[in-house]
Protein backbone atom coordinates (compact mmCIF):
# COMPACT_ATOMS: atom_id res chain seq x y z
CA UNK A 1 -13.03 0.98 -0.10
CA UNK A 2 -16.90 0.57 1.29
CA UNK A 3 -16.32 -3.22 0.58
CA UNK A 4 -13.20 -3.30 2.46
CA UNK A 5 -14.69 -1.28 5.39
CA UNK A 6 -17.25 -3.75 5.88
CA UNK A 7 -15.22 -6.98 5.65
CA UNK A 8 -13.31 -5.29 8.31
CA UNK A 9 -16.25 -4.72 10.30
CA UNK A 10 -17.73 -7.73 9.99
CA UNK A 11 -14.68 -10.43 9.58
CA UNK A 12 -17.35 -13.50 10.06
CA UNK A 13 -19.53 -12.42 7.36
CA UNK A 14 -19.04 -13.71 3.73
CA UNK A 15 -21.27 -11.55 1.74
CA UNK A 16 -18.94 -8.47 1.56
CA UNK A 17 -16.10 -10.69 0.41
CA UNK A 18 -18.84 -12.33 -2.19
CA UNK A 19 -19.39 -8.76 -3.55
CA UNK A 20 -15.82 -7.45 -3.60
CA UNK A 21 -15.55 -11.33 -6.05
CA UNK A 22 -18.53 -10.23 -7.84
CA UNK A 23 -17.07 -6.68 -8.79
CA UNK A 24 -13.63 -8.20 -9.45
CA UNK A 25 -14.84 -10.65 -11.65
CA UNK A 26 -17.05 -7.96 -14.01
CA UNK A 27 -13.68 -6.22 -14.36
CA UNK A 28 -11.56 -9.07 -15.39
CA UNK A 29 -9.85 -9.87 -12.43
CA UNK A 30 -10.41 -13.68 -12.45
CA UNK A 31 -7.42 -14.41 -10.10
CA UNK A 32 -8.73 -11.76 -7.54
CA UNK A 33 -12.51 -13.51 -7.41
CA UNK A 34 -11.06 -16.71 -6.74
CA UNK A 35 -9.47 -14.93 -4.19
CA UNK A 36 -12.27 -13.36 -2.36
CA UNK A 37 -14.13 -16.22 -3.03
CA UNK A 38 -12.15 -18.93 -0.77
CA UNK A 39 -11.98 -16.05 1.65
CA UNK A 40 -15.73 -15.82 1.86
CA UNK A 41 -15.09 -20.29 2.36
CA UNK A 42 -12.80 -19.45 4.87
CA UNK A 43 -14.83 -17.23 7.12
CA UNK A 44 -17.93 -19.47 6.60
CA UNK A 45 -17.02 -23.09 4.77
CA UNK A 46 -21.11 -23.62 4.23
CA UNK A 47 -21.72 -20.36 2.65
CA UNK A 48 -23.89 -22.01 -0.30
CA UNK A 49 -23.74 -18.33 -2.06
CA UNK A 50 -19.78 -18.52 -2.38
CA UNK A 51 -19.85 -22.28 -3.28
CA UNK A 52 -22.54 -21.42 -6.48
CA UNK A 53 -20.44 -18.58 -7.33
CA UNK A 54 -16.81 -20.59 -7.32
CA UNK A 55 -18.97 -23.02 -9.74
CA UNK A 56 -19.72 -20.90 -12.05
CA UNK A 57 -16.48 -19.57 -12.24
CA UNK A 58 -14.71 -22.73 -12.51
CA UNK A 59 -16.92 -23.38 -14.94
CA UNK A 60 -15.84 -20.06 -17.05
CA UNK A 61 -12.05 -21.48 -16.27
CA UNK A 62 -12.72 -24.52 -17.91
CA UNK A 63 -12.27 -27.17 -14.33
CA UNK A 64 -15.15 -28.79 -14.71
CA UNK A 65 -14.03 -30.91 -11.59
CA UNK A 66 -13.96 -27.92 -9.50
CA UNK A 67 -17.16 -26.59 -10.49
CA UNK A 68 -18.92 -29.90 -10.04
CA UNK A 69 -17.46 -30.04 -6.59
CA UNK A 70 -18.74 -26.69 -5.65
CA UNK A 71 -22.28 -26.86 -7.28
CA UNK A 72 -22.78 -30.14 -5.33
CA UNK A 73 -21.68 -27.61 -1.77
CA UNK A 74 -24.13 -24.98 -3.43
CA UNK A 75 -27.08 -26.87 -3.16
């Protein structure tokens, strides 16, 4: 609820929707990380932060493609 409160309250800021990814992904929800995670692109396409953590992620999925793409956006 906090995390959705301040996603709310700040709609241009990526880091809430980076967290809400973060706490998704440490409870399984893969599909739901990606989620928040091209959310956090959407609101801010730059957002180095989301890019390294799509990466990794991609890289836990196996799309090594994907992950290269975003670790070269992370840096």
């Amino acid at each position: 609820d906090e995390l959705l409160s301040a996603v709310v309250a700040r709609p241009g800021d990526p880091a809430p929707r980076r967290e809400a990814a973060a706490v998704c992904r440490r409870n399984g929800q893969t599909q739901e990380a990606l989620r928040w995670l091209r959310g956090a692109l959407e609101v801010a396409p730059t957002d180095k932060l989301a890019h390294a953590a799509l990466a990794d992620l991609y890289d836990e999925l196996g799309d090594a493609n994907r992950a290269a793409a975003h670790r070269a956006r992370a840096k």
